[in-house]
Protein backbone atom coordinates (compact mmCIF):
# COMPACT_ATOMS: atom_id res chain seq x y z
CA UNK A 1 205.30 -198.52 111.13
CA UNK A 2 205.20 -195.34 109.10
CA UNK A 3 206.63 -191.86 110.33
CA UNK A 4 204.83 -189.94 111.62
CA UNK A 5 204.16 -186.63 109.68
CA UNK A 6 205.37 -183.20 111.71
CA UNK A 7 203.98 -179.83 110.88
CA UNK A 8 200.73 -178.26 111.01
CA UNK A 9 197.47 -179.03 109.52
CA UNK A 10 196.30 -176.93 106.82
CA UNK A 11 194.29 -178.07 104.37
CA UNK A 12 193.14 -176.25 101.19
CA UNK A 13 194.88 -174.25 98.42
CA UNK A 14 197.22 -171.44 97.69
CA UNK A 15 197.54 -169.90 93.90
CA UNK A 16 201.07 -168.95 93.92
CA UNK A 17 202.82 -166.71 91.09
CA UNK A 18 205.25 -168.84 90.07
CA UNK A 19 208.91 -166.92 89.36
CA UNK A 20 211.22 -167.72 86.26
CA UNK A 21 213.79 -169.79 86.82
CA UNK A 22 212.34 -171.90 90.09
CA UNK A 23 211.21 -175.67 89.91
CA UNK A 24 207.66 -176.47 90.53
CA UNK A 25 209.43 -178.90 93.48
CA UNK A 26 211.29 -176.07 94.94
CA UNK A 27 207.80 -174.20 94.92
CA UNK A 28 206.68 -176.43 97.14
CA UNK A 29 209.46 -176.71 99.27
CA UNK A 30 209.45 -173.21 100.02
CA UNK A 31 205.48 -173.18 100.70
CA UNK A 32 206.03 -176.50 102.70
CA UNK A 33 209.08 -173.78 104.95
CA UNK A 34 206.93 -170.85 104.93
CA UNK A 35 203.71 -172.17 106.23
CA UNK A 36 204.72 -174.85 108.17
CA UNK A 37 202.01 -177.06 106.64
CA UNK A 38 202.79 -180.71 107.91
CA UNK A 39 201.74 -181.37 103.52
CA UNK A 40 202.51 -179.63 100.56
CA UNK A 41 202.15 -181.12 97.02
CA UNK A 42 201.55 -178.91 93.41
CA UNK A 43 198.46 -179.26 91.41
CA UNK A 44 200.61 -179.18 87.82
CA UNK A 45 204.45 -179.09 86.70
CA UNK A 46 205.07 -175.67 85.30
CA UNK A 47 208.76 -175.33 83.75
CA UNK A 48 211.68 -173.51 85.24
CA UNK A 49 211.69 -170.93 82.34
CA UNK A 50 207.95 -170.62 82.57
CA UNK A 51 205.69 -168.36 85.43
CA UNK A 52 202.52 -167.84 86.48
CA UNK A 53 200.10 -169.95 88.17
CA UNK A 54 201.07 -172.86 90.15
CA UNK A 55 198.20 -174.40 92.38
CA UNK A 56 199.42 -175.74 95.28
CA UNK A 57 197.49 -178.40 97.79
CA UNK A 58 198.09 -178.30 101.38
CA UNK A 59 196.87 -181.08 104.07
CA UNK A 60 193.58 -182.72 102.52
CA UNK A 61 193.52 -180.66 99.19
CA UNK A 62 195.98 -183.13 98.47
CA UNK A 63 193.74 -185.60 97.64
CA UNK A 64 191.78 -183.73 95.00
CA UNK A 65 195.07 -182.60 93.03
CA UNK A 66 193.64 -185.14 89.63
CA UNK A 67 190.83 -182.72 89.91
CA UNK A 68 193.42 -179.49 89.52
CA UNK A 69 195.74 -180.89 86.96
CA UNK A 70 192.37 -182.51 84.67
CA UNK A 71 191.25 -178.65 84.78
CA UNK A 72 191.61 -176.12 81.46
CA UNK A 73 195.03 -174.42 81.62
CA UNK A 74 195.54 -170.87 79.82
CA UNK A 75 199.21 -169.74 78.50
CA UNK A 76 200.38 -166.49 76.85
CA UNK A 77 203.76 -167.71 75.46
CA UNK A 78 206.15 -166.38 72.64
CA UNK A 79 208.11 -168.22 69.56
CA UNK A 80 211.25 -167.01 68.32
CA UNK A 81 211.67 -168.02 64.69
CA UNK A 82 215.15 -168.93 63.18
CA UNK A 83 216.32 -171.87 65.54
CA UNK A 84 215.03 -175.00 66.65
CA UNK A 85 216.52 -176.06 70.39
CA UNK A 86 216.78 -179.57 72.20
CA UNK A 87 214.36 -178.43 74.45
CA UNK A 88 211.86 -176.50 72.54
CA UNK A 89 212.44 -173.44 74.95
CA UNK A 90 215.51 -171.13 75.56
CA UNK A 91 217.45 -173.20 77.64
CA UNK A 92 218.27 -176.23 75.34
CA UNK A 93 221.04 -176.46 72.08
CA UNK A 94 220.63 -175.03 68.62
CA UNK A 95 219.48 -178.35 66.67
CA UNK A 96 218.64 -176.28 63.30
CA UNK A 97 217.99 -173.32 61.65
CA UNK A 98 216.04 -171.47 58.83
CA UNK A 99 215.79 -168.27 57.64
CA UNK A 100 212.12 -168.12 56.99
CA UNK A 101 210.23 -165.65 58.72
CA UNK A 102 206.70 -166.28 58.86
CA UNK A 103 204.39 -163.39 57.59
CA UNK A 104 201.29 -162.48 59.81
CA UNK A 105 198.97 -164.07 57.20
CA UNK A 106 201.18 -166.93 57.02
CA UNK A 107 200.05 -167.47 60.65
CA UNK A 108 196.91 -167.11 61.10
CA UNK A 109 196.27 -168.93 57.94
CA UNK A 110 197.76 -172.34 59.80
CA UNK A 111 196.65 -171.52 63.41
CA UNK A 112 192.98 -173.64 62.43
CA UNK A 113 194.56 -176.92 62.06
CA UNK A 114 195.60 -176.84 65.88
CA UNK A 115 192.52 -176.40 66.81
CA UNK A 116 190.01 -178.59 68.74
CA UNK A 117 191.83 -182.64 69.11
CA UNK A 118 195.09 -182.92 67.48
CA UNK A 119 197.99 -185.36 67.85
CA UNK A 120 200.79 -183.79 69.80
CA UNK A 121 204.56 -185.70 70.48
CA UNK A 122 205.70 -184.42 73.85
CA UNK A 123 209.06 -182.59 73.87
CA UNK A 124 211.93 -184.99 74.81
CA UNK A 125 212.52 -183.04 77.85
CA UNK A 126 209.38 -183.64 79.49
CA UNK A 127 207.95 -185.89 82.46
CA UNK A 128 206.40 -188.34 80.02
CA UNK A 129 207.24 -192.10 81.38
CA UNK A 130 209.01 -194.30 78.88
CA UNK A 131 209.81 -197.35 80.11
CA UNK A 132 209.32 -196.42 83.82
CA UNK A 133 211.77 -193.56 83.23
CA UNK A 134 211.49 -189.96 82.79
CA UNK A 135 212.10 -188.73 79.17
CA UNK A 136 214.14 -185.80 80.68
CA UNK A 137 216.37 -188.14 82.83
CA UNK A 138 216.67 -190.50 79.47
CA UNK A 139 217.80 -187.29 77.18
CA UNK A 140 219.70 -185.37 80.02
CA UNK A 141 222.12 -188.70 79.72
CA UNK A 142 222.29 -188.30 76.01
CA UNK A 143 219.88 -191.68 75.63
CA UNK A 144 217.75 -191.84 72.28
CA UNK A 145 214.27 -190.94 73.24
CA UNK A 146 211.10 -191.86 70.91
CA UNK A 147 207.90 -190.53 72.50
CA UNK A 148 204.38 -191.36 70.73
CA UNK A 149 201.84 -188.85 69.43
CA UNK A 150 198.86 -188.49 71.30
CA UNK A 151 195.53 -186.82 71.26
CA UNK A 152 195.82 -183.41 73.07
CA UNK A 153 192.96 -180.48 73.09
CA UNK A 154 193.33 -176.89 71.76
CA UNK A 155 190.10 -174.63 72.74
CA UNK A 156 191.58 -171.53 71.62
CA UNK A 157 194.49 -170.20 69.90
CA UNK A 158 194.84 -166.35 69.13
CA UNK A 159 197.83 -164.44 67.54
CA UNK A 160 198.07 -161.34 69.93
CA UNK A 161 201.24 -159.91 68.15
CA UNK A 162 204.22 -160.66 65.54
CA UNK A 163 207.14 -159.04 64.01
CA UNK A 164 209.93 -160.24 61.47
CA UNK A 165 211.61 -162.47 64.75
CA UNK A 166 209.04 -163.78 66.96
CA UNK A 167 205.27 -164.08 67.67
CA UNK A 168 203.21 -163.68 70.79
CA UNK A 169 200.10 -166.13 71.17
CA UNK A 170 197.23 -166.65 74.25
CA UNK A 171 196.25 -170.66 73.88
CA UNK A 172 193.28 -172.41 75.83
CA UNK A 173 194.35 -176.23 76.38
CA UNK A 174 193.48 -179.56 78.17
CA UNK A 175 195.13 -181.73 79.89
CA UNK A 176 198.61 -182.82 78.81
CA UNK A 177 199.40 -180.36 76.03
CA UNK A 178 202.71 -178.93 75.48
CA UNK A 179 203.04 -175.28 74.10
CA UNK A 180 206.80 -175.82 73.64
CA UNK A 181 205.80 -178.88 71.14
CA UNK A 182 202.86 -176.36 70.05
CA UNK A 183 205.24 -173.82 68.68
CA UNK A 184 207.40 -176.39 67.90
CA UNK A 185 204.38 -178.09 65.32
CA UNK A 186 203.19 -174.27 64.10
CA UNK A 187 206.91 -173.40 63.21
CA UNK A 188 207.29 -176.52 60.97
CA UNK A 189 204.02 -176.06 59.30
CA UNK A 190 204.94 -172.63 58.63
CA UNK A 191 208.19 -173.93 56.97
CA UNK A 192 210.91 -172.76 59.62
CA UNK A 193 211.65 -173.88 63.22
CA UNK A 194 211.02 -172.10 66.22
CA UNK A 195 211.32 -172.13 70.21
CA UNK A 196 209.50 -171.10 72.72
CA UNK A 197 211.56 -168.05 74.09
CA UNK A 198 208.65 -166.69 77.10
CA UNK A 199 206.04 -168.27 78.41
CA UNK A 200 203.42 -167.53 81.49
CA UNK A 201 200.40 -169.80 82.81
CA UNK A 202 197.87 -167.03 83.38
CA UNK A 203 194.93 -169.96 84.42
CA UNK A 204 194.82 -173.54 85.44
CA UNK A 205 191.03 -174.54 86.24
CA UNK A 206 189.02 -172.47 89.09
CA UNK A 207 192.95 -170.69 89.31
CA UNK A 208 193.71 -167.52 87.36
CA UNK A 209 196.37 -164.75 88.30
CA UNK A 210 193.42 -162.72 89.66
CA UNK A 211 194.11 -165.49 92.56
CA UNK A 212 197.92 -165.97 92.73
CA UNK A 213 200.23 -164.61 95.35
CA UNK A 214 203.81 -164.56 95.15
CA UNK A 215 206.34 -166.39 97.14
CA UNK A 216 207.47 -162.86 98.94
CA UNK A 217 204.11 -162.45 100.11
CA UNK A 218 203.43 -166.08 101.80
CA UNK A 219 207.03 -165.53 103.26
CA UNK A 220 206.03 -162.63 104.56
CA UNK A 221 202.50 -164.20 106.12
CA UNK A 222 204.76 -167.69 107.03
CA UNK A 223 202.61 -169.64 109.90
CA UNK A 224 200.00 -167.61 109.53
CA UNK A 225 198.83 -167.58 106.20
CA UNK A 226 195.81 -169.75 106.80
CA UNK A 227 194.51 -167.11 109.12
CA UNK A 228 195.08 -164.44 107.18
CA UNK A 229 192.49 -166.07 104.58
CA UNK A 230 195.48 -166.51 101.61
CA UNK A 231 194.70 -170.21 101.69
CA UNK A 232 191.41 -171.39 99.39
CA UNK A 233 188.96 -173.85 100.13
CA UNK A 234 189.75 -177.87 99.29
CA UNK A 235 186.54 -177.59 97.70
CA UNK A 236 187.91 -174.79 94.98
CA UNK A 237 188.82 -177.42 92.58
CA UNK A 238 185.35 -179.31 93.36
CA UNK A 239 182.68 -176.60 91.94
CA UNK A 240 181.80 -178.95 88.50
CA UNK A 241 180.88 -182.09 90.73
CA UNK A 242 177.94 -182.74 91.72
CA UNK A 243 177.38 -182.46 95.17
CA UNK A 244 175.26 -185.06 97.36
CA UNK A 245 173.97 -183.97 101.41
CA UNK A 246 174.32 -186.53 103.88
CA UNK A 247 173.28 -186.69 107.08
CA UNK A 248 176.04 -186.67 109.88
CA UNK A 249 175.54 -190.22 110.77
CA UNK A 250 175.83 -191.39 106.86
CA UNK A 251 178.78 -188.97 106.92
CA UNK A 252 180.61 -191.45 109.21
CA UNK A 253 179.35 -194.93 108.15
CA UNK A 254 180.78 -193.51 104.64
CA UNK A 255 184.30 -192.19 106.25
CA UNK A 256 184.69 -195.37 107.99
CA UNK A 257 184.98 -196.95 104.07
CA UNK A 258 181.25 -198.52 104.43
CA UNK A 259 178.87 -198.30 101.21
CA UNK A 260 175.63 -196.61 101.47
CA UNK A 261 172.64 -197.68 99.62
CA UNK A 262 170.95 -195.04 97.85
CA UNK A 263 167.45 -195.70 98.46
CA UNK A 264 168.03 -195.33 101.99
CA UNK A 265 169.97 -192.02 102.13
CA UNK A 266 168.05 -188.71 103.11
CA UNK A 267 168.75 -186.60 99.99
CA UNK A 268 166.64 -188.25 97.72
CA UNK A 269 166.30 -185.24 95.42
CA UNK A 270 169.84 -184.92 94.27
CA UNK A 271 170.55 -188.78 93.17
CA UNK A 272 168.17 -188.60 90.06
CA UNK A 273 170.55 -185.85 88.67
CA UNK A 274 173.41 -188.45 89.28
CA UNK A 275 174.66 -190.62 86.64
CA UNK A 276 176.12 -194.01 87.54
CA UNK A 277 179.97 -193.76 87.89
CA UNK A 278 180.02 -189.77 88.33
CA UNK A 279 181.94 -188.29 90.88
CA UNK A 280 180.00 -186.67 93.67
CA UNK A 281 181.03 -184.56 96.67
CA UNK A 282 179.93 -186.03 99.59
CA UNK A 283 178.68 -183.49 102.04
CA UNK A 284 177.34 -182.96 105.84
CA UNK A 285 176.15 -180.15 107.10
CA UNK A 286 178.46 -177.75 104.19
CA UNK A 287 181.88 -180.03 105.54
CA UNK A 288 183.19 -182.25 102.31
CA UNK A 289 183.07 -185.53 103.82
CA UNK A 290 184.43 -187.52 101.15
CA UNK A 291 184.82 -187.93 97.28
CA UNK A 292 182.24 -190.91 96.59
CA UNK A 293 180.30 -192.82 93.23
CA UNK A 294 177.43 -194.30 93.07
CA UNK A 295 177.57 -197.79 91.50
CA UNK A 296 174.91 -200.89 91.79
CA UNK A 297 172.31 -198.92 93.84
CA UNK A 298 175.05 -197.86 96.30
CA UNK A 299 177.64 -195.03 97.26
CA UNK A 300 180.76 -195.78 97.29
CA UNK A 301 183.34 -193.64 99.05
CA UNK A 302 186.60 -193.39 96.86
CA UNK A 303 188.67 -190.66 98.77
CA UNK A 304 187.71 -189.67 102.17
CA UNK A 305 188.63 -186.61 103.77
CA UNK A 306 189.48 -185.22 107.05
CA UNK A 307 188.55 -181.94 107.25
């Protein structure tokens, strides 16, 4: 028999301003101590040497933290030419050197070909799985580590500012892409190596800094931060699915794990604009009920919610 969970049940999301030099873990220990919430989990890894917005999902939100971390992220982040680092940030060893500085031309001039879908190789020091191990854990114990390109997405990439030592960009991305392996790629096409010396997450889907609070503040609200409306709804990360109104009585056949068939459920209108397989929000009476899909002529719940 499983324990049973203690603390108290919130459910939605906080935005919190993430501080240099904290784990996204001990984030979320520290928002699992200040609010009491009996759940706590992080809707994205952001780096210790890297700030700005970390979603966090409390109680039910939980459940829709794919829907967080498959959003568009934002970064404004800074290279330092002239050294190359174990890590691709600040924190790791000098692996090489150059003293090529790029010019401004130089940069913008190479800045197309990461654009749109480009093969990216994670940084060693990363949570990629390789053989059911973290990379990190594998190259923290001095282990070779091999990681595979894949196809990552780029949406935007401006220069904001550059001088002889270093160069400040803003970058648009989907999931999975690395700026420290970004800078890492743009350095070596420019002919030198480079590391990423600063970097801040200013968005992460429906989440921008406009949204954020900082840890001081949700200390200072503890217990009662759900009241004092600092916690979003768990439908925040929801807003591109579709959303399908059920009655209250369809509501609990489809809680209760049973398929509905469509040509029986009351919102007729909304299932033509429903493609087989999509997700849909499952609603009753403006409560999220439950994620669902509708597949063979039927909807299927896939993650129900207690809310």
């Amino acid at each position: 028999m499983g324990r049973k969970r203690t603390g108290l049940p919130i459910n939605g999301w906080l935005a919190i301003d993430k501080p240099l030099n904290v784990t996204s873990t001990a984030v979320v220990a520290m928002v699992r101590r200040f609010t009491g919430a009996a759940k706590v989990g992080h809707g994205g890894t952001l780096d210790p040497l890297a700030s700005g917005v970390l979603p966090i999902a409390l109680g039910e939100a939980t459940k829709t933290v794919a829907y967080a971390m498959d959003g568009k992220k934002t970064y404004r982040w800074t290279v330092t030419w002239g050294e190359e680092r174990s890590t691709d940030d600040a924190e790791g060893e000098v692996t090489a050197t150059s003293d090529v500085r790029p010019s401004r031309e130089a940069i913008l001039a190479a800045i197309p070909r990461f654009l749109g879908d480009i093969e990216q190789v994670p940084p060693i020091f990363s949570a990629v799985k390789v053989a059911g191990k973290r990379a990190y854990d594998l190259a923290r114990a001095d282990q070779e580590v091999t990681l595979k390109a894949r196809i990552v997405r780029i949406d935007r990439y401006g220069l904001l500012e550059c001088d002889e030592t270093s160069a400040s960009f803003e970058v648009a991305t989907g999931k999975g892409a690395y700026i420290r392996s970004l800078a890492r790629d743009l350095a070596r096409a420019l002919g030198t190596v480079g590391y990423v010396s600063a970097l801040r997450r200013t968005a992460v889907g429906p989440f921008d800094l406009t949204k954020t609070i900082s840890l001081e503040t949700l200390e200072e609200f503890g217990h009662s931060a759900a009241s004092a409306n600092l916690v979003l709804p768990v439908e925040t990360v929801l807003d591109d699915i579709p959303a399908l109104a059920l009655t209250e009585d369809e509501a609990r056949r489809l809680q209760s794990g049973q398929s509905l068939p469509t040509v029986r459920l009351t919102d007729q209108k909304s299932i033509p604009t429903i493609s087989s397989g999509e997700a849909v929000r499952a609603m009753a009476e403006g409560r999220l009920v439950a994620l669902a899909r509708i597949d063979g002529g039927e909807l299927r719940p896939v993650r129900v919610l207690n809310l």
